[in-house]
PDB file of N, CA and C in Angstrom:
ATOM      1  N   UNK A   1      19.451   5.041  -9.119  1.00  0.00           N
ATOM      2  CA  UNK A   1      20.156   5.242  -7.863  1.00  0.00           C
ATOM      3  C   UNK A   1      19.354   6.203  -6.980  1.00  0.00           C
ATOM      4  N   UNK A   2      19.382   5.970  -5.482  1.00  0.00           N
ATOM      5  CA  UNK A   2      18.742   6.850  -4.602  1.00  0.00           C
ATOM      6  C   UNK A   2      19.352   8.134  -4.626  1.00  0.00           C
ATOM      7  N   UNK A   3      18.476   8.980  -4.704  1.00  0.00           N
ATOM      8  CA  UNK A   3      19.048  10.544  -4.819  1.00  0.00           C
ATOM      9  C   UNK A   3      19.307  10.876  -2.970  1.00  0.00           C
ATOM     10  N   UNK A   4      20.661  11.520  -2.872  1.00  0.00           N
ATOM     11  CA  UNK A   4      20.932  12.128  -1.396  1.00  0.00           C
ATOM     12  C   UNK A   4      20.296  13.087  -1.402  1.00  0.00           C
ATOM     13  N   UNK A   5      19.811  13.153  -0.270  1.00  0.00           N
ATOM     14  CA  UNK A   5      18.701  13.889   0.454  1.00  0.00           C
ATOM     15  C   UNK A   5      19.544  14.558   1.710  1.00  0.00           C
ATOM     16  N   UNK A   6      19.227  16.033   1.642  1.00  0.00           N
ATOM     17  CA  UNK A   6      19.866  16.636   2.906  1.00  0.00           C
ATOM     18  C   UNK A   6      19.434  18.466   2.695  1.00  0.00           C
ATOM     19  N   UNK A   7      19.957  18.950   4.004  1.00  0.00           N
ATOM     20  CA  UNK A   7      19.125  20.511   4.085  1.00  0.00           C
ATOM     21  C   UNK A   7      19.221  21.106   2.634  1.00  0.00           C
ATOM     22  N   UNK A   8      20.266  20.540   1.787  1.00  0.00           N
ATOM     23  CA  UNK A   8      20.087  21.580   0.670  1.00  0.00           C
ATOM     24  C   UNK A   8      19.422  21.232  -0.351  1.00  0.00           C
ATOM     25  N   UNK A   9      18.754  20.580  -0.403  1.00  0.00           N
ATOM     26  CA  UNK A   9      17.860  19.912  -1.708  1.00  0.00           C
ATOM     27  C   UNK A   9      16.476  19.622  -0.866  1.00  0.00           C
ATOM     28  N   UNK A  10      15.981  19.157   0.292  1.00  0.00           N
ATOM     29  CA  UNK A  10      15.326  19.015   0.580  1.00  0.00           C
ATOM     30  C   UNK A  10      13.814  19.709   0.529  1.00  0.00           C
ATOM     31  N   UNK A  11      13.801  21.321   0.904  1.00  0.00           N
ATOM     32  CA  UNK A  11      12.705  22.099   0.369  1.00  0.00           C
ATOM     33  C   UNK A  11      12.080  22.094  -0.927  1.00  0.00           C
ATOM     34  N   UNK A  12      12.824  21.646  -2.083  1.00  0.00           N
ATOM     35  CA  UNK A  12      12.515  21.718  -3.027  1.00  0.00           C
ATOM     36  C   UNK A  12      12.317  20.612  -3.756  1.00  0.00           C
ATOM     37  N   UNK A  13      12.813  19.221  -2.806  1.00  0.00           N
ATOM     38  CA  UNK A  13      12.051  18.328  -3.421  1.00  0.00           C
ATOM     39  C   UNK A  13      10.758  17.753  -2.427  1.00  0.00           C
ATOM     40  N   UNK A  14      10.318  17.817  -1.385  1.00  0.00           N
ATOM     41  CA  UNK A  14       9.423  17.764  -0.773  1.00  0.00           C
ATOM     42  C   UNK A  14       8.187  18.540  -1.053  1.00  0.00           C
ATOM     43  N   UNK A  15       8.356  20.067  -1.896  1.00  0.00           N
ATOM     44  CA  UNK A  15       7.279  20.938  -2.625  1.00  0.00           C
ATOM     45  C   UNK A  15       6.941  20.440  -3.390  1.00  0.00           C
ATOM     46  N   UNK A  16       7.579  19.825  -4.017  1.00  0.00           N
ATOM     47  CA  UNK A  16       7.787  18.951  -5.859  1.00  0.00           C
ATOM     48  C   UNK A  16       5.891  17.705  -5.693  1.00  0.00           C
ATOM     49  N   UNK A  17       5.086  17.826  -6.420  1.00  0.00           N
ATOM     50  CA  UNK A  17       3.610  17.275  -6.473  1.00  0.00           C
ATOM     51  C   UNK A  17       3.798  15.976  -6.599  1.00  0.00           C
ATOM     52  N   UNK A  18       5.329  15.392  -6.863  1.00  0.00           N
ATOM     53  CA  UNK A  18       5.619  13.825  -6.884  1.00  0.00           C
ATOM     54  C   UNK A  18       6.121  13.528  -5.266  1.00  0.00           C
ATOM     55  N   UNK A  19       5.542  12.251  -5.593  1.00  0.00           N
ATOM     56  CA  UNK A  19       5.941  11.585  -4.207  1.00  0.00           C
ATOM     57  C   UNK A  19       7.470  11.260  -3.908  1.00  0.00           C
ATOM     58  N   UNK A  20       7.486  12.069  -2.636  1.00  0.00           N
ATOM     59  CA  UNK A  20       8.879  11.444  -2.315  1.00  0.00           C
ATOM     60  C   UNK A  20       9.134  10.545  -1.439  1.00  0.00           C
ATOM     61  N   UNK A  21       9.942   9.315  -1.374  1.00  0.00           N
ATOM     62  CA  UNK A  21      10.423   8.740  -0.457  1.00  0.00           C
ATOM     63  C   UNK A  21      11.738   9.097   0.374  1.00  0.00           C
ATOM     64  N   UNK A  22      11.745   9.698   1.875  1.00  0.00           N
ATOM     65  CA  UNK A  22      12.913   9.591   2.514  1.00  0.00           C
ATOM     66  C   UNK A  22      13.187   8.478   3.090  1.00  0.00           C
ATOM     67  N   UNK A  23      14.218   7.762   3.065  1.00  0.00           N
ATOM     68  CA  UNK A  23      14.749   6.640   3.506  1.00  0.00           C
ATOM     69  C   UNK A  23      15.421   7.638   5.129  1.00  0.00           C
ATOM     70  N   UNK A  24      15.412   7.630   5.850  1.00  0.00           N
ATOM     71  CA  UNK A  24      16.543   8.226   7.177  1.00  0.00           C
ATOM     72  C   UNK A  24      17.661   6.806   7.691  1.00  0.00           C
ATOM     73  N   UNK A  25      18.427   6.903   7.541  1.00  0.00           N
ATOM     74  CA  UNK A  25      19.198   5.764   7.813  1.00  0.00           C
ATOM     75  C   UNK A  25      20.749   6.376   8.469  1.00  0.00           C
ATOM     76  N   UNK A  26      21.677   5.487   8.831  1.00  0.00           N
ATOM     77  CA  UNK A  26      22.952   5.767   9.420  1.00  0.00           C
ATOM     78  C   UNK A  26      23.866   4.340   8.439  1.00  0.00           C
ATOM     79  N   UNK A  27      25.342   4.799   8.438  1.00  0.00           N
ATOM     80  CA  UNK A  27      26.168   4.171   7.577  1.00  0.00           C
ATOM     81  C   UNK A  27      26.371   2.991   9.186  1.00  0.00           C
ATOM     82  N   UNK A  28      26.080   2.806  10.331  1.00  0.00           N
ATOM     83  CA  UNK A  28      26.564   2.123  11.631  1.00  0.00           C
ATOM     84  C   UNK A  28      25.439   1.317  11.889  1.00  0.00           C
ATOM     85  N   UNK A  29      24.245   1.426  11.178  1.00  0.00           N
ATOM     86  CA  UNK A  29      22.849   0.738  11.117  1.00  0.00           C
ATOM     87  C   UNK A  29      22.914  -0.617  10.383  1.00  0.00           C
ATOM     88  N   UNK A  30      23.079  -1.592  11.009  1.00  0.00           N
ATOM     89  CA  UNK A  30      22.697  -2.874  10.320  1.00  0.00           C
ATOM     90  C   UNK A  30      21.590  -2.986   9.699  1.00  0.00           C
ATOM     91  N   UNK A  31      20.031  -2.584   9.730  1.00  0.00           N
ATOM     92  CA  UNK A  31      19.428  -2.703   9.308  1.00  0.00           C
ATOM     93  C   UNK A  31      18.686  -1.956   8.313  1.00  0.00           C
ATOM     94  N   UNK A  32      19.810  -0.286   8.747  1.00  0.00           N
ATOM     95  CA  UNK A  32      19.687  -0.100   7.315  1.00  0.00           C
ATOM     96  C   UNK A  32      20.071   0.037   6.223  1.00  0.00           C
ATOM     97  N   UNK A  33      21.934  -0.988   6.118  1.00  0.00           N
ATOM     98  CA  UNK A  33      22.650  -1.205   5.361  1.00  0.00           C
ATOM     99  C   UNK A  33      22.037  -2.157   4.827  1.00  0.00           C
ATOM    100  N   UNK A  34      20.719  -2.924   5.562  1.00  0.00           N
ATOM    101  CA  UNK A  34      19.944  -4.082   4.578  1.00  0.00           C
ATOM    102  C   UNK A  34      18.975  -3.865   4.012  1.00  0.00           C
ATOM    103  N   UNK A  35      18.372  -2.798   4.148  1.00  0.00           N
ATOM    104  CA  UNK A  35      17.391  -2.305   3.364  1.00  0.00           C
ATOM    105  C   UNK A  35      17.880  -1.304   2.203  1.00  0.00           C
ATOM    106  N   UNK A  36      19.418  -0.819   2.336  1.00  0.00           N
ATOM    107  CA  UNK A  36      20.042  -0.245   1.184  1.00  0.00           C
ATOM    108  C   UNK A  36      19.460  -0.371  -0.343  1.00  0.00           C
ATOM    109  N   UNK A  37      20.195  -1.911  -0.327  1.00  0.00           N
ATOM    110  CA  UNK A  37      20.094  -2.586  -1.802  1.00  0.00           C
ATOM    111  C   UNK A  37      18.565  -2.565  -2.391  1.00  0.00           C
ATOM    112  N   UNK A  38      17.500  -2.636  -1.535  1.00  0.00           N
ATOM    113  CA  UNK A  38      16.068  -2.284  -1.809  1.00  0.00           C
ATOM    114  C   UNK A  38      15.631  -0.938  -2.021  1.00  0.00           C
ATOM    115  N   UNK A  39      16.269  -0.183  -1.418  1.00  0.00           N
ATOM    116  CA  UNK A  39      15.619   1.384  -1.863  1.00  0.00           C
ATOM    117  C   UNK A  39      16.335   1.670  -3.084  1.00  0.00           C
ATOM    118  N   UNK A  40      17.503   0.664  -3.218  1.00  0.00           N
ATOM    119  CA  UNK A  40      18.082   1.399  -4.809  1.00  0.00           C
ATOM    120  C   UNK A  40      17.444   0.800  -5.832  1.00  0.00           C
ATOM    121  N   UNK A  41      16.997  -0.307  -5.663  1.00  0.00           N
ATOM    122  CA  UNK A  41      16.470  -0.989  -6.702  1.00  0.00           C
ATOM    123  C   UNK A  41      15.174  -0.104  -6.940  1.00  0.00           C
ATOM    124  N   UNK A  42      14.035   0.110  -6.128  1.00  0.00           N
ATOM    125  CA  UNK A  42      13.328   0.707  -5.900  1.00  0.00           C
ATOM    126  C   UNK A  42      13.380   2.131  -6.686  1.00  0.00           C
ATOM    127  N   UNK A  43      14.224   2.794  -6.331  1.00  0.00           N
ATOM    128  CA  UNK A  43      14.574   3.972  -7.078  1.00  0.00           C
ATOM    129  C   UNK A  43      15.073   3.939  -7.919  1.00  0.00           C
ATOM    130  N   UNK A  44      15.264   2.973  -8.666  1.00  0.00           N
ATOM    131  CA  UNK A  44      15.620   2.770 -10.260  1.00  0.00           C
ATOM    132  C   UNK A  44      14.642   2.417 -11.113  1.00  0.00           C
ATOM    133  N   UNK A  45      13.215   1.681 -10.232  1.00  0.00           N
ATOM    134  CA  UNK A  45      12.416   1.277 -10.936  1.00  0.00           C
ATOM    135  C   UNK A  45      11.168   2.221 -10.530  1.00  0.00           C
ATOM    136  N   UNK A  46      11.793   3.260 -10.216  1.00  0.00           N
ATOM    137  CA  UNK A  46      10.441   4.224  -9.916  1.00  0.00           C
ATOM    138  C   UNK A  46      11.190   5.682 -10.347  1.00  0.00           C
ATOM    139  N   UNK A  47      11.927   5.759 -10.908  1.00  0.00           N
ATOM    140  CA  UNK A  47      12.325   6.662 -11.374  1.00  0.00           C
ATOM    141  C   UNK A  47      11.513   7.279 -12.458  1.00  0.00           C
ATOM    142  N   UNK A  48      11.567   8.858 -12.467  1.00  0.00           N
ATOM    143  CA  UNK A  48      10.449   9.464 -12.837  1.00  0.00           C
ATOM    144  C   UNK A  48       9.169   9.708 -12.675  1.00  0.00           C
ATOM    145  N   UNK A  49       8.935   8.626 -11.907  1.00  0.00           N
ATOM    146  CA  UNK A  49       7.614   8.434 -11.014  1.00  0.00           C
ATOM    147  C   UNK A  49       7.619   9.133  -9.801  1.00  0.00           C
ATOM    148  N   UNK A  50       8.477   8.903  -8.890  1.00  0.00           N
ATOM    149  CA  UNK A  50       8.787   9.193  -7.859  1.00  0.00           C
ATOM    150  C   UNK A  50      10.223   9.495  -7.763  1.00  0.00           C
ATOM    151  N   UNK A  51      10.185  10.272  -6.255  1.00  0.00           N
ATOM    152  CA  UNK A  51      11.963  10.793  -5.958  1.00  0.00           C
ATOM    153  C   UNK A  51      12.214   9.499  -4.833  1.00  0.00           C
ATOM    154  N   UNK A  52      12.725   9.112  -4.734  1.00  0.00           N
ATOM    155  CA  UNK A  52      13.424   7.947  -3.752  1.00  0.00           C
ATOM    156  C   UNK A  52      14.523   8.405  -3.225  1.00  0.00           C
ATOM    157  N   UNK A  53      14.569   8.297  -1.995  1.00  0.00           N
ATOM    158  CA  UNK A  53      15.871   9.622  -1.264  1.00  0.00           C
ATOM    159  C   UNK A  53      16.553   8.466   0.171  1.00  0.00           C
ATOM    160  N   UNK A  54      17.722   8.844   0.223  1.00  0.00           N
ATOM    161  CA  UNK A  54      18.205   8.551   1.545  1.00  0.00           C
ATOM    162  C   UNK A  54      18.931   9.601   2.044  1.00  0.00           C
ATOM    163  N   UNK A  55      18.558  10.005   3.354  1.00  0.00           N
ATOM    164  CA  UNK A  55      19.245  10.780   4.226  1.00  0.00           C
ATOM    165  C   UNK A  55      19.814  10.669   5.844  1.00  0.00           C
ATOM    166  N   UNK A  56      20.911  10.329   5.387  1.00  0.00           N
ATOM    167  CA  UNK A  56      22.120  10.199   6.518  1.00  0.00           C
ATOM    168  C   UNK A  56      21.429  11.188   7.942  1.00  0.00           C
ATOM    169  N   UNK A  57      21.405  10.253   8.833  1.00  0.00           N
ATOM    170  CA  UNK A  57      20.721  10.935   9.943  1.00  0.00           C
ATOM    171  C   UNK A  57      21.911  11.523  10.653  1.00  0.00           C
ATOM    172  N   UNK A  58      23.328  10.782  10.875  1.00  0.00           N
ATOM    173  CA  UNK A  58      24.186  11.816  11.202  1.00  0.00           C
ATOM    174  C   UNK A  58      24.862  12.865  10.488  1.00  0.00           C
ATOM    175  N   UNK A  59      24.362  12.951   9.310  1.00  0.00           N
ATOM    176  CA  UNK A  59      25.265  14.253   8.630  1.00  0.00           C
ATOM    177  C   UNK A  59      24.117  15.508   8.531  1.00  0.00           C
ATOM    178  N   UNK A  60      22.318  15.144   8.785  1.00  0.00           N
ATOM    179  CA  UNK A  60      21.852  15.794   8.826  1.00  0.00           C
ATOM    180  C   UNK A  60      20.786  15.424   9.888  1.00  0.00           C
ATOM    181  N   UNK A  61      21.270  16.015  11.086  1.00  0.00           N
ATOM    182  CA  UNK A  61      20.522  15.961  12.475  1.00  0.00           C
ATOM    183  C   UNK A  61      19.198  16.829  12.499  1.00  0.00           C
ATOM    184  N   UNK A  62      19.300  17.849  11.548  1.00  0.00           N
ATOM    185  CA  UNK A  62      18.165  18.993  11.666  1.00  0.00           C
ATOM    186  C   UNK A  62      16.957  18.455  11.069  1.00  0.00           C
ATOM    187  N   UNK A  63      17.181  17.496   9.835  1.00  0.00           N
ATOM    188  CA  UNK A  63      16.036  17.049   9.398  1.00  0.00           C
ATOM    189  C   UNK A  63      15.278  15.987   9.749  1.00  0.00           C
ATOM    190  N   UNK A  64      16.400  14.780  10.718  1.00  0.00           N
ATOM    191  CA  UNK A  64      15.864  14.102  11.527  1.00  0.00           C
ATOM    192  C   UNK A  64      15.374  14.294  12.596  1.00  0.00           C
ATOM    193  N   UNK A  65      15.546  15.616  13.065  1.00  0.00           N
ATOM    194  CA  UNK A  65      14.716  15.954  14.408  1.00  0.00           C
ATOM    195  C   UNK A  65      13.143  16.353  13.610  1.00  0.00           C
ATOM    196  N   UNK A  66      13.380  17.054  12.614  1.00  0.00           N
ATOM    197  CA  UNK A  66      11.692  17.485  12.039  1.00  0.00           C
ATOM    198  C   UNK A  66      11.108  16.482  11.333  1.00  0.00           C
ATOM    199  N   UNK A  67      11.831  15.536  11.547  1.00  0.00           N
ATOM    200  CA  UNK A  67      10.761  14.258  11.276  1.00  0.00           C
ATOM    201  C   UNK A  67      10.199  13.410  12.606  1.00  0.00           C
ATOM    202  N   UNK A  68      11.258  13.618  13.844  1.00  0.00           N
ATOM    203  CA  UNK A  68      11.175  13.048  15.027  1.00  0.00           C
ATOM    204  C   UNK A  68      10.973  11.535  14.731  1.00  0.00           C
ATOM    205  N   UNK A  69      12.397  11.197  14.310  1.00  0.00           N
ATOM    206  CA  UNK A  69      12.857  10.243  13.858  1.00  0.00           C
ATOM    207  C   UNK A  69      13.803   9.871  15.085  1.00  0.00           C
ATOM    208  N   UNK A  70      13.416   8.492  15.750  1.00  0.00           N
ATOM    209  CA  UNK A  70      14.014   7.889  16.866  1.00  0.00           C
ATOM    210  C   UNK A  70      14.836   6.890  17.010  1.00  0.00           C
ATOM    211  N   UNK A  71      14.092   6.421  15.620  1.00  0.00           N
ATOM    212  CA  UNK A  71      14.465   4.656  15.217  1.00  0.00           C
ATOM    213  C   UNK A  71      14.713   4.617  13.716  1.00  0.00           C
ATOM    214  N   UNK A  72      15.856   3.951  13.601  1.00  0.00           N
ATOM    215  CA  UNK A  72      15.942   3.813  11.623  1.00  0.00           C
ATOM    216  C   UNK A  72      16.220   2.322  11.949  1.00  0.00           C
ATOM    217  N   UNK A  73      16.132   2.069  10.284  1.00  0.00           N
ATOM    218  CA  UNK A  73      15.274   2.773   9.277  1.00  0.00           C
ATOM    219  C   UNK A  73      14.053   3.409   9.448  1.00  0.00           C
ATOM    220  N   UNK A  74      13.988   4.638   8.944  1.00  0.00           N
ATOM    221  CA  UNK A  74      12.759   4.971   9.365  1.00  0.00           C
ATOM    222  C   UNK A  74      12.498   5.904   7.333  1.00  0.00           C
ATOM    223  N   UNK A  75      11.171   5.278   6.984  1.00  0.00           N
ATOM    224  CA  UNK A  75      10.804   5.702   5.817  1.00  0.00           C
ATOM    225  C   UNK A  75       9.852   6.986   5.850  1.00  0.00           C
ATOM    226  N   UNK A  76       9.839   8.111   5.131  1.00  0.00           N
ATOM    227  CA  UNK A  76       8.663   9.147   5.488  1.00  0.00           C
ATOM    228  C   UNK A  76       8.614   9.449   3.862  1.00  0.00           C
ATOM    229  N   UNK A  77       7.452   9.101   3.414  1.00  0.00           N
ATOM    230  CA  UNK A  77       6.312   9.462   2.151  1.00  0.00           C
ATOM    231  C   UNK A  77       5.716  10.628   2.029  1.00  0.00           C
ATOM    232  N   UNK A  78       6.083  11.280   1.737  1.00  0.00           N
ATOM    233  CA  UNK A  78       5.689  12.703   1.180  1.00  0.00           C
ATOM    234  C   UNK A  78       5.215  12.928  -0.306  1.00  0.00           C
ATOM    235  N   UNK A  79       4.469  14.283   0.047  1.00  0.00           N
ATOM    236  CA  UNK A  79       3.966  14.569  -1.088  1.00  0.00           C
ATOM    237  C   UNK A  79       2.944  16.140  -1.305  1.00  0.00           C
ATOM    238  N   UNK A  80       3.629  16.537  -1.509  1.00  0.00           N
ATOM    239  CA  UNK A  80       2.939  18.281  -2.163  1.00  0.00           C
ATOM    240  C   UNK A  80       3.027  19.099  -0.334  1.00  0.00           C
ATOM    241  N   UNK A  81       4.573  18.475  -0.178  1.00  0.00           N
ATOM    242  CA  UNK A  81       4.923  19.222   1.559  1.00  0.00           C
ATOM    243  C   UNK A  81       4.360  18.973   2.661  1.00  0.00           C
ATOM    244  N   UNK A  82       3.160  17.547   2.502  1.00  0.00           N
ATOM    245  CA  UNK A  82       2.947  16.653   3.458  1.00  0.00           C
ATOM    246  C   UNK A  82       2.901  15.540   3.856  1.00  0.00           C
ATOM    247  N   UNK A  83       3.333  15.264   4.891  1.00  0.00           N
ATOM    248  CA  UNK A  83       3.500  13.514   5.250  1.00  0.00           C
ATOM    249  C   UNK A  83       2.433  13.024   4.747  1.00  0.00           C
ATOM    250  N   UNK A  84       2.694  11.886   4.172  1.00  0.00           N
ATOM    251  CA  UNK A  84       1.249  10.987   3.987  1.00  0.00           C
ATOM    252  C   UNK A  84       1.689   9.587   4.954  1.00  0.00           C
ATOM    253  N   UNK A  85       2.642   9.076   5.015  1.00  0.00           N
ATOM    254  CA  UNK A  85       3.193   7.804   5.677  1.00  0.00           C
ATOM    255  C   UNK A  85       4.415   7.753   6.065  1.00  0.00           C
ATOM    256  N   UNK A  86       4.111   6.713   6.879  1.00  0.00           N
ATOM    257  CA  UNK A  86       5.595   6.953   7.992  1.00  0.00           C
ATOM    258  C   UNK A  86       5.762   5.281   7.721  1.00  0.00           C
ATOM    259  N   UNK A  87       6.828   4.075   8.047  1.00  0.00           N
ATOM    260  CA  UNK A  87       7.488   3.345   8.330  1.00  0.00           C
ATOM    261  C   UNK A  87       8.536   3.201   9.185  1.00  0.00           C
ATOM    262  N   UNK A  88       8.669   2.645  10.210  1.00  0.00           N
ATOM    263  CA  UNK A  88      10.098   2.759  10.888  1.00  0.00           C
ATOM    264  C   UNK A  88      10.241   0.921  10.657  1.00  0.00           C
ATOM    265  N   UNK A  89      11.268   0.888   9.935  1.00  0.00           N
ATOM    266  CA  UNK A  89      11.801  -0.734  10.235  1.00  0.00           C
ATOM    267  C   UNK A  89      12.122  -1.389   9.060  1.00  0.00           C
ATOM    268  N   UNK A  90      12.729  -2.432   8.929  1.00  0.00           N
ATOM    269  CA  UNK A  90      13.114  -3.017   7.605  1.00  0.00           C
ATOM    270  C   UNK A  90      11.072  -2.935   6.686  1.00  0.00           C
ATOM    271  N   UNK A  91      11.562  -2.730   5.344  1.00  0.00           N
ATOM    272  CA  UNK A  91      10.553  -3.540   4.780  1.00  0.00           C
ATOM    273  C   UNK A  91      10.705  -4.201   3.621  1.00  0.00           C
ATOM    274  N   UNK A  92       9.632  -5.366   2.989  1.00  0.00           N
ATOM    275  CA  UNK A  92      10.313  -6.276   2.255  1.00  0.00           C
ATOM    276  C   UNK A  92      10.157  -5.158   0.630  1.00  0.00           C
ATOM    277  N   UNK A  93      10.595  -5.356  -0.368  1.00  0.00           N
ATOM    278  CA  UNK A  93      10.380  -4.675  -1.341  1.00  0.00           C
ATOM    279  C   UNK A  93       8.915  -4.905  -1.874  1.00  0.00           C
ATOM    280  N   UNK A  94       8.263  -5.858  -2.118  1.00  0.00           N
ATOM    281  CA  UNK A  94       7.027  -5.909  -2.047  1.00  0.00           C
ATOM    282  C   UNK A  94       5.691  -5.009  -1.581  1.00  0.00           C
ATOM    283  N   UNK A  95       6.608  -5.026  -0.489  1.00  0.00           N
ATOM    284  CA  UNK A  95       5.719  -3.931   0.308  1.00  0.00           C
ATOM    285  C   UNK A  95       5.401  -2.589   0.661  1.00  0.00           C
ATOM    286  N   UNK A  96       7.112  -2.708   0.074  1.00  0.00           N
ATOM    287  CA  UNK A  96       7.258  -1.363  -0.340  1.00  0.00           C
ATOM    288  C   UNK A  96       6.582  -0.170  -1.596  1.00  0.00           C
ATOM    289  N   UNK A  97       6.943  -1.616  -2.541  1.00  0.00           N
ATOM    290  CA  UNK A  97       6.342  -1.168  -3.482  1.00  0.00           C
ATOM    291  C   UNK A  97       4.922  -0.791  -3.692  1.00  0.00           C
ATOM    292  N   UNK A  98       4.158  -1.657  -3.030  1.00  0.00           N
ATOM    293  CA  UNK A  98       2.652  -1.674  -2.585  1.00  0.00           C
ATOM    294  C   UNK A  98       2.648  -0.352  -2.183  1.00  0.00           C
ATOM    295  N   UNK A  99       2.866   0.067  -1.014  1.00  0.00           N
ATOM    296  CA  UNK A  99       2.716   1.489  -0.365  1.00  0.00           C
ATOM    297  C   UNK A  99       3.072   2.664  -1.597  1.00  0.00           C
ATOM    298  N   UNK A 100       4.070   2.255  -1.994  1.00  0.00           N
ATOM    299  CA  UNK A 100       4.540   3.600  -3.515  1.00  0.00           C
ATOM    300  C   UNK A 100       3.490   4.019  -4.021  1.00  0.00           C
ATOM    301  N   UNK A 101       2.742   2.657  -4.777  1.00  0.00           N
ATOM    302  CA  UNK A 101       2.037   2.506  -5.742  1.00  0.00           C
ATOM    303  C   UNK A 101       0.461   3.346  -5.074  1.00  0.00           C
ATOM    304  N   UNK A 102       0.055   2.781  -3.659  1.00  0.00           N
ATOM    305  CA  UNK A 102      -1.177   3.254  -3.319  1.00  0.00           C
ATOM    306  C   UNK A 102      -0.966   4.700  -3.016  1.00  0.00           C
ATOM    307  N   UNK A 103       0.349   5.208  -2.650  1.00  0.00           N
ATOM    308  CA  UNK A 103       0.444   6.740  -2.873  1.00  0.00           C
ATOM    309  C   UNK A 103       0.628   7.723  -3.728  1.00  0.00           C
ATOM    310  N   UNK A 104       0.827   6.807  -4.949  1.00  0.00           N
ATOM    311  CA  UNK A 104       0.921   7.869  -6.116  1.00  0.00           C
ATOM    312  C   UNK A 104      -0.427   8.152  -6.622  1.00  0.00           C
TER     313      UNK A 104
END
């Protein structure tokens, strides 16, 4: 399952030397109630490998502004407290996975 992501966990898993995935999404987002079912799968099959995260852009506005996040879905890849990749938009799991894999 995708781990929630928000101001209080966030510092400390973004320091963390594993890659994290933030998912930024809204529960009013069609598209990213369709990319849901993919980041969970995703984060079940990358578990331990990676942190796989979704964070509610309206319950946490502060972290979507320090991503300058405009458009969701919007994906941000981190790792040892720096961006490595950005995504804004559906993606297929495939491709996703691809990107995981070339960032770990």
């Amino acid at each position: 399952m995708a781990l929630k992501i928000d101001s209080s966990n966030f510092d400390v898993l973004v320091a963390s030397n594993k890659l994290v995935v933030i998912d930024f999404w809204a529960q009013w987002c069609g598209p990213c109630r369709a990319l849901s079912p993919i980041i969970e799968e995703v984060a079940a099959e990358y578990e331990g490998k990676a942190i796989i995260g979704k964070c509610d852009t309206d319950e946490n506005n502060e972290l979507a502004m320090k991503f300058g996040v405009r458009n969701i879905p919007m994906l941000v890849f981190t790792k040892n407290n720096e961006v490595k990749d950005v995504h804004i938009g559906m993606i297929k799991k495939p491709d996703l996975i691809a990107k995981i894999n070339e960032l770990l």
